[in-house]
C-alpha atoms as a PDB file:
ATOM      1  CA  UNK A   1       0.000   0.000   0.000  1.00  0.00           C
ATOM      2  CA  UNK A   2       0.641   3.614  -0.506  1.00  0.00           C
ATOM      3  CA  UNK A   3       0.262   6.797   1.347  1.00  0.00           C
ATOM      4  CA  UNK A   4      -1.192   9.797   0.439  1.00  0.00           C
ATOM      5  CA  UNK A   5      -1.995  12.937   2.137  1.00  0.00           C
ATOM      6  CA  UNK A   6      -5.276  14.874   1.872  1.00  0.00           C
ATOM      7  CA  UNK A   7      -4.475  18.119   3.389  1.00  0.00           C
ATOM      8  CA  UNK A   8      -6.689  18.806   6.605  1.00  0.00           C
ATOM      9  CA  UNK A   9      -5.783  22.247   7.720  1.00  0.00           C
ATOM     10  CA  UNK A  10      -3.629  24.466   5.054  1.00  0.00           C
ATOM     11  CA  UNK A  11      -0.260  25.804   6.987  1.00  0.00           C
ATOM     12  CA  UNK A  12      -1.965  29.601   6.889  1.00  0.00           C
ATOM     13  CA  UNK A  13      -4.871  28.234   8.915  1.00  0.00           C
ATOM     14  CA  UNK A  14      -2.348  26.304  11.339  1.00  0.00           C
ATOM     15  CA  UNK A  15      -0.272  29.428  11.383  1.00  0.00           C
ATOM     16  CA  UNK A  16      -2.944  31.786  11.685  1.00  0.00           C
ATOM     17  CA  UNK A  17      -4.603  29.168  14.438  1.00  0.00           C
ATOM     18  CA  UNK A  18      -1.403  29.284  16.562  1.00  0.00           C
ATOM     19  CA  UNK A  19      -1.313  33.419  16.353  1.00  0.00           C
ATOM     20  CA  UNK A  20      -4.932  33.531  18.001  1.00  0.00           C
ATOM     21  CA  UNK A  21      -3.854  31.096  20.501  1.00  0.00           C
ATOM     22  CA  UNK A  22      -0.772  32.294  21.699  1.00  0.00           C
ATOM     23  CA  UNK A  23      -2.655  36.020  21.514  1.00  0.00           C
ATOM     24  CA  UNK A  24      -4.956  34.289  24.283  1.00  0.00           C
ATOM     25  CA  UNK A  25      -2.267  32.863  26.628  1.00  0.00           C
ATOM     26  CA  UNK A  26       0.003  36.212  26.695  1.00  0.00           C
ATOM     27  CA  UNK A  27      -3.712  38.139  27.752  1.00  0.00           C
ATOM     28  CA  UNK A  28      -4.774  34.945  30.212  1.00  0.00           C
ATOM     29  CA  UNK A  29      -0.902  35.560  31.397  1.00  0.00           C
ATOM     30  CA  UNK A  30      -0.009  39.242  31.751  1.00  0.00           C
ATOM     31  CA  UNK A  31       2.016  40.253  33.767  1.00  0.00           C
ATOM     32  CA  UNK A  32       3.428  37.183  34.550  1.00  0.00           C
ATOM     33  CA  UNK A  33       5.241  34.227  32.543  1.00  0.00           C
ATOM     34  CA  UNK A  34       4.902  31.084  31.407  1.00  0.00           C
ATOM     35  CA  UNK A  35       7.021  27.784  31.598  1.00  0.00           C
ATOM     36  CA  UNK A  36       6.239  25.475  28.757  1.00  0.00           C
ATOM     37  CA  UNK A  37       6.299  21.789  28.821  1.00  0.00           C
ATOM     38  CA  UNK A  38       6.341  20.427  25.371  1.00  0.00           C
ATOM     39  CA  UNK A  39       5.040  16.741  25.121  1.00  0.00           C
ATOM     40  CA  UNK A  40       7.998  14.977  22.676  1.00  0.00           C
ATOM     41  CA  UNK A  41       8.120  14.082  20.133  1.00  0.00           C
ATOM     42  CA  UNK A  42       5.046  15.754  18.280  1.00  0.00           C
ATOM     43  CA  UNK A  43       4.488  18.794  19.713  1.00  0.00           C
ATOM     44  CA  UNK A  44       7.763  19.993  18.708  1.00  0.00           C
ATOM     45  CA  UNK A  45       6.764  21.990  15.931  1.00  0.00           C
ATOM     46  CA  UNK A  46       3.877  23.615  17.527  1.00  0.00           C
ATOM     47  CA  UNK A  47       5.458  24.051  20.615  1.00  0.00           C
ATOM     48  CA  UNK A  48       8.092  26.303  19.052  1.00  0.00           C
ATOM     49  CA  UNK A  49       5.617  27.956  16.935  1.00  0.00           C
ATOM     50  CA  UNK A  50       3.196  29.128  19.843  1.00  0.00           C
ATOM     51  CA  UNK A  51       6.652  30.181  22.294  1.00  0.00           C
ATOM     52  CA  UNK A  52       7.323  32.209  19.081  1.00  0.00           C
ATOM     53  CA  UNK A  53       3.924  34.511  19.307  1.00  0.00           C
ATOM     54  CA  UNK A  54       3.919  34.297  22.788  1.00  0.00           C
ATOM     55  CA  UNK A  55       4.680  38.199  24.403  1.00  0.00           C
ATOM     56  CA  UNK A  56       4.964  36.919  28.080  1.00  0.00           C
ATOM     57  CA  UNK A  57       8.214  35.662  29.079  1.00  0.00           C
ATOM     58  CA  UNK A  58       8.394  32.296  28.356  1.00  0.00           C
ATOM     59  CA  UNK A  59      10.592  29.377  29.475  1.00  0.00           C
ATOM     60  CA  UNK A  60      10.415  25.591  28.367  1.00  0.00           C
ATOM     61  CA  UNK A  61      10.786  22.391  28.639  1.00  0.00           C
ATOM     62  CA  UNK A  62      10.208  18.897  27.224  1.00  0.00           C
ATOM     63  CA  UNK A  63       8.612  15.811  28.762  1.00  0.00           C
ATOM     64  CA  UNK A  64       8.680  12.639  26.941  1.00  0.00           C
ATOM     65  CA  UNK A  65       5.727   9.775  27.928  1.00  0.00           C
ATOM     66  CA  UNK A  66       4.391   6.542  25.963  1.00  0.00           C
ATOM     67  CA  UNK A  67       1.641   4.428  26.851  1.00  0.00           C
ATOM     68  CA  UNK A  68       1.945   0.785  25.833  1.00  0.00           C
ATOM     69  CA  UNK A  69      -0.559  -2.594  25.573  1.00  0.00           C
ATOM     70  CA  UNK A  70      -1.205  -4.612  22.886  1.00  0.00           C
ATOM     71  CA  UNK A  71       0.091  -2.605  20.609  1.00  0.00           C
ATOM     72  CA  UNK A  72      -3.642  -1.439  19.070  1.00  0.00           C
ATOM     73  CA  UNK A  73      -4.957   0.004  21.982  1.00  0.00           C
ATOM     74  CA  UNK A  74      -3.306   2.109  24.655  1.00  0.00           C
ATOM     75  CA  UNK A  75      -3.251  -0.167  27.666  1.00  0.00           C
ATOM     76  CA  UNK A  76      -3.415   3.142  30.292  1.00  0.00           C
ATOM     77  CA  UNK A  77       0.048   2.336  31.593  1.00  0.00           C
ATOM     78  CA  UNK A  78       2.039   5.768  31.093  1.00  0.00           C
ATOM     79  CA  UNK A  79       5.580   5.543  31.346  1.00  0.00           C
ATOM     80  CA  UNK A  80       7.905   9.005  31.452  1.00  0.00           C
ATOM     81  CA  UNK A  81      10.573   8.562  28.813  1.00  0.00           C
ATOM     82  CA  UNK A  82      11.938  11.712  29.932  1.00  0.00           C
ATOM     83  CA  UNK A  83      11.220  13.785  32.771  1.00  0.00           C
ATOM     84  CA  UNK A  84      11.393  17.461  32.939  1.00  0.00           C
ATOM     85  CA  UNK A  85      15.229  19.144  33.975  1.00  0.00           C
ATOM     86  CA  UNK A  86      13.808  21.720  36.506  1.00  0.00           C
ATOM     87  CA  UNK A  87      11.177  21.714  39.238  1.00  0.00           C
ATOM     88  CA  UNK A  88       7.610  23.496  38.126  1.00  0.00           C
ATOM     89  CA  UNK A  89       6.630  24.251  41.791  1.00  0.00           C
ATOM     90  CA  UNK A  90       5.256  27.797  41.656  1.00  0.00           C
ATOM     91  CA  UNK A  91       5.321  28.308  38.421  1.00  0.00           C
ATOM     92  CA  UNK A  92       2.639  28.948  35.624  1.00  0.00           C
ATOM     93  CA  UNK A  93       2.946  25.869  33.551  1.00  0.00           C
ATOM     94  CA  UNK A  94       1.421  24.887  29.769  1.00  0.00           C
ATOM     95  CA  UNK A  95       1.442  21.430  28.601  1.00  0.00           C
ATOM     96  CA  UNK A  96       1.444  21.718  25.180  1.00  0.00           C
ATOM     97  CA  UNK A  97       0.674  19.208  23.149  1.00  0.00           C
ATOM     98  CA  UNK A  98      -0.001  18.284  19.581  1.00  0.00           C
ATOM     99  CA  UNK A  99      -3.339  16.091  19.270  1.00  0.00           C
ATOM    100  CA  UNK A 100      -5.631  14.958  22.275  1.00  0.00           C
ATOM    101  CA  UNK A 101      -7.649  12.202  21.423  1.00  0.00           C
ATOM    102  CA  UNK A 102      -8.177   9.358  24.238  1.00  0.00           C
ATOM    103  CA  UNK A 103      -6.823  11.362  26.781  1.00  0.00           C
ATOM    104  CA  UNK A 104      -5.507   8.698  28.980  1.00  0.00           C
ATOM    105  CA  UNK A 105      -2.243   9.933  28.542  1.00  0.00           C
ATOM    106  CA  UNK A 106      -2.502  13.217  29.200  1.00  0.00           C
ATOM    107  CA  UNK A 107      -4.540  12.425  31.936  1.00  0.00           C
ATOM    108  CA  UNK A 108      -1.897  10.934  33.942  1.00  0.00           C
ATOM    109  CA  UNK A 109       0.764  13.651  32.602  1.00  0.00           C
ATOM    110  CA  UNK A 110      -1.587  16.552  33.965  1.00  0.00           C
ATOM    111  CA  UNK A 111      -2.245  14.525  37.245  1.00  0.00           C
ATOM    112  CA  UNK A 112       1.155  13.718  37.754  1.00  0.00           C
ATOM    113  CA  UNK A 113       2.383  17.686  37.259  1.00  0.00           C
ATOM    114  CA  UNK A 114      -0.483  19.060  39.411  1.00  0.00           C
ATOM    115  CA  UNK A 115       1.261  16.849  42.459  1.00  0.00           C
ATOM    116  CA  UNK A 116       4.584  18.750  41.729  1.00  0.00           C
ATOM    117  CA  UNK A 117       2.874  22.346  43.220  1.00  0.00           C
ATOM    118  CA  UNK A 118       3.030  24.621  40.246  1.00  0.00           C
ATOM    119  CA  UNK A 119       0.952  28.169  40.454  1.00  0.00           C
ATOM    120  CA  UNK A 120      -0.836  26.684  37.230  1.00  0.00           C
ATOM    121  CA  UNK A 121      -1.492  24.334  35.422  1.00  0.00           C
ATOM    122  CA  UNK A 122      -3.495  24.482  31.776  1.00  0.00           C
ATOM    123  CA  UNK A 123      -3.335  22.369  28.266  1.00  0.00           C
ATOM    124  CA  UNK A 124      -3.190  23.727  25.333  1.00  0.00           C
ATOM    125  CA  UNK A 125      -3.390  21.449  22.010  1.00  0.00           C
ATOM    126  CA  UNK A 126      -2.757  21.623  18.160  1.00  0.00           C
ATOM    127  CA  UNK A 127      -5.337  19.392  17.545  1.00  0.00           C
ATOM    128  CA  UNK A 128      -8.662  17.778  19.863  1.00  0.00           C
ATOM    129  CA  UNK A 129      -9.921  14.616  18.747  1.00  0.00           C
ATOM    130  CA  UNK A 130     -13.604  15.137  21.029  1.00  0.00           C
ATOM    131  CA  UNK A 131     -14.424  11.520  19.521  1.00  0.00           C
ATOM    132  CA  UNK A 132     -12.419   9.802  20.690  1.00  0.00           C
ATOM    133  CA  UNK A 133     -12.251  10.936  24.245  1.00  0.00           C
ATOM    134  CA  UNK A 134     -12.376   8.110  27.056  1.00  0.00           C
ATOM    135  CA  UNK A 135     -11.432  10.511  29.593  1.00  0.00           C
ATOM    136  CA  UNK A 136     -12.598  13.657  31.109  1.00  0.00           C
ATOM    137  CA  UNK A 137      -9.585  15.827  30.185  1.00  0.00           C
ATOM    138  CA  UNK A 138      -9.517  19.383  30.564  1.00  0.00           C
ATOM    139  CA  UNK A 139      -8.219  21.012  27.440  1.00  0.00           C
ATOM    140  CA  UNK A 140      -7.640  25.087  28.608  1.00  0.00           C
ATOM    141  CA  UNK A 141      -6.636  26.114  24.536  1.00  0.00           C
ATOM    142  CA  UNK A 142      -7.738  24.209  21.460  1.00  0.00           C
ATOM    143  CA  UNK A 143      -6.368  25.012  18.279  1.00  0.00           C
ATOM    144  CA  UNK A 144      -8.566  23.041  15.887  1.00  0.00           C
ATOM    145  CA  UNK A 145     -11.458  20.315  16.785  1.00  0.00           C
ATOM    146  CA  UNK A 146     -10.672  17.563  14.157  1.00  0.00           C
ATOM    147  CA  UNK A 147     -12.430  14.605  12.903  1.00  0.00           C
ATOM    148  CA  UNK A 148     -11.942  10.766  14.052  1.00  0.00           C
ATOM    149  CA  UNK A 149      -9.034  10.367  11.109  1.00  0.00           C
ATOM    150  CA  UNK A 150      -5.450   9.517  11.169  1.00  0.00           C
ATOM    151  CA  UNK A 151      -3.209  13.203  10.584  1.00  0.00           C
ATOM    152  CA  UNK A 152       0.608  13.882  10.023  1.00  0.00           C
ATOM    153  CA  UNK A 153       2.171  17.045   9.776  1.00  0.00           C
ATOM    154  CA  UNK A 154       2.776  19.926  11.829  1.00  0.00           C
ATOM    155  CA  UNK A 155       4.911  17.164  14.009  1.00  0.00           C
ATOM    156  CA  UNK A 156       2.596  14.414  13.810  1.00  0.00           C
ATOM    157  CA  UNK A 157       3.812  11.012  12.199  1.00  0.00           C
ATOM    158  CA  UNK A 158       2.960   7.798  10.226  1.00  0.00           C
ATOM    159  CA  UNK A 159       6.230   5.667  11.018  1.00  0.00           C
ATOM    160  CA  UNK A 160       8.192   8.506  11.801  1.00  0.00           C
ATOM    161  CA  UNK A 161       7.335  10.118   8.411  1.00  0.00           C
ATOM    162  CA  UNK A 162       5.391  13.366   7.981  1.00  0.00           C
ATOM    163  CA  UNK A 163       6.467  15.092  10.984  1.00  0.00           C
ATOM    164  CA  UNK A 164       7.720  17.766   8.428  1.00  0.00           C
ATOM    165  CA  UNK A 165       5.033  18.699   6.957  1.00  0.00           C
ATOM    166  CA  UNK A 166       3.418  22.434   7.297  1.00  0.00           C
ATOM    167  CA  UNK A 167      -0.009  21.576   7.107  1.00  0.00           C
ATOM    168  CA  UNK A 168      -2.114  18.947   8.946  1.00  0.00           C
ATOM    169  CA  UNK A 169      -3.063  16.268   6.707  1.00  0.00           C
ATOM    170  CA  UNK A 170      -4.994  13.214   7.107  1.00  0.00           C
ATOM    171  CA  UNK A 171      -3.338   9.777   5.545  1.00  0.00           C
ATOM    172  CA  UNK A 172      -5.508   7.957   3.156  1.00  0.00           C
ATOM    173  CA  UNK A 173      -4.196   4.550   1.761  1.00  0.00           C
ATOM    174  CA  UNK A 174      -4.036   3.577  -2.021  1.00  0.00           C
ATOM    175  CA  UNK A 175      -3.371   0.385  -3.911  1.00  0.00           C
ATOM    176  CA  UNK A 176      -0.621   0.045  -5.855  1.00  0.00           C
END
């Protein structure tokens, strides 16, 4: 089988998206700043994006979790590949993230960083999957509410390929 990509959101909708959202944060935020967690490896590209159009000061850094069954289904075991360098207590914290969808894993994530006595917490995400939500997950800034279909770009990946992409687009499989 092949892949081919049926763009989703253009990359002057994700762009202009991102502007509005970061817009949002600096006015929820002035006066103060904001430390960003970016969830890896996806969120990359957003993450840097939004810190860009952010006018607060802003400081960051990156988490790394998986969640791992079967291998077809998320099995609600989190694990932290990589824990954040610095404490968060007392600080205003953003997860950001780049698609919610069951919300299992973020669900832990946000649990697990509310215990470690930061000022604030909130979650902001490229994409929202509302669909496929199994969990009651808070989401605090929502870029784009998305259909149940599989997306790359903008940091999201089909076996590590995509991740490059400027737009969000949604994979569609052809015959050969």
């Amino acid at each position: 089988m092949k892949e081919k990509i049926r763009i989703l959101l253009t990359e002057q909708e994700v762009n202009e998206q991102i502007a509005k959202m970061a817009a949002r944060i600096s006015e929820d935020l002035a006066g103060e700043s904001v430390h960003l967690i970016c969830v890896l490896k996806g969120s990359i590209f957003f993450t840097c994006e939004l810190a860009k159009r952010i006018t607060v000061p802003v400081t960051l850094d990156f988490m790394s979790v998986s969640s791992y069954g079967d291998g077809t289904e998320s099995s609600g075991v989190v694990r932290i590949n990589k824990d954040l360098d610095e404490s968060i207590a007392g600080k205003n914290v953003l997860v950001v993230e780049d698609i919610v969808d069951s919300g299992r894993t973020l669900s832990y994530l946000m649990e697990n960083l509310g215990a470690r006595d930061p000022k604030s917490l909130r979650l902001c995400t490229l994409l929202d999957k509302p669909d496929r939500r199994v969990t009651n997950i808070k989401v605090d800034y929502t870029g784009f509410e998305i259909p149940d279909e599989f997306v790359v770009g903008y940091g999201l990946d089909y076996a590590q390929k995509y991740r490059n992409l400027p737009f969000v687009g949604v994979v569609e499989f052809i015959e050969e």
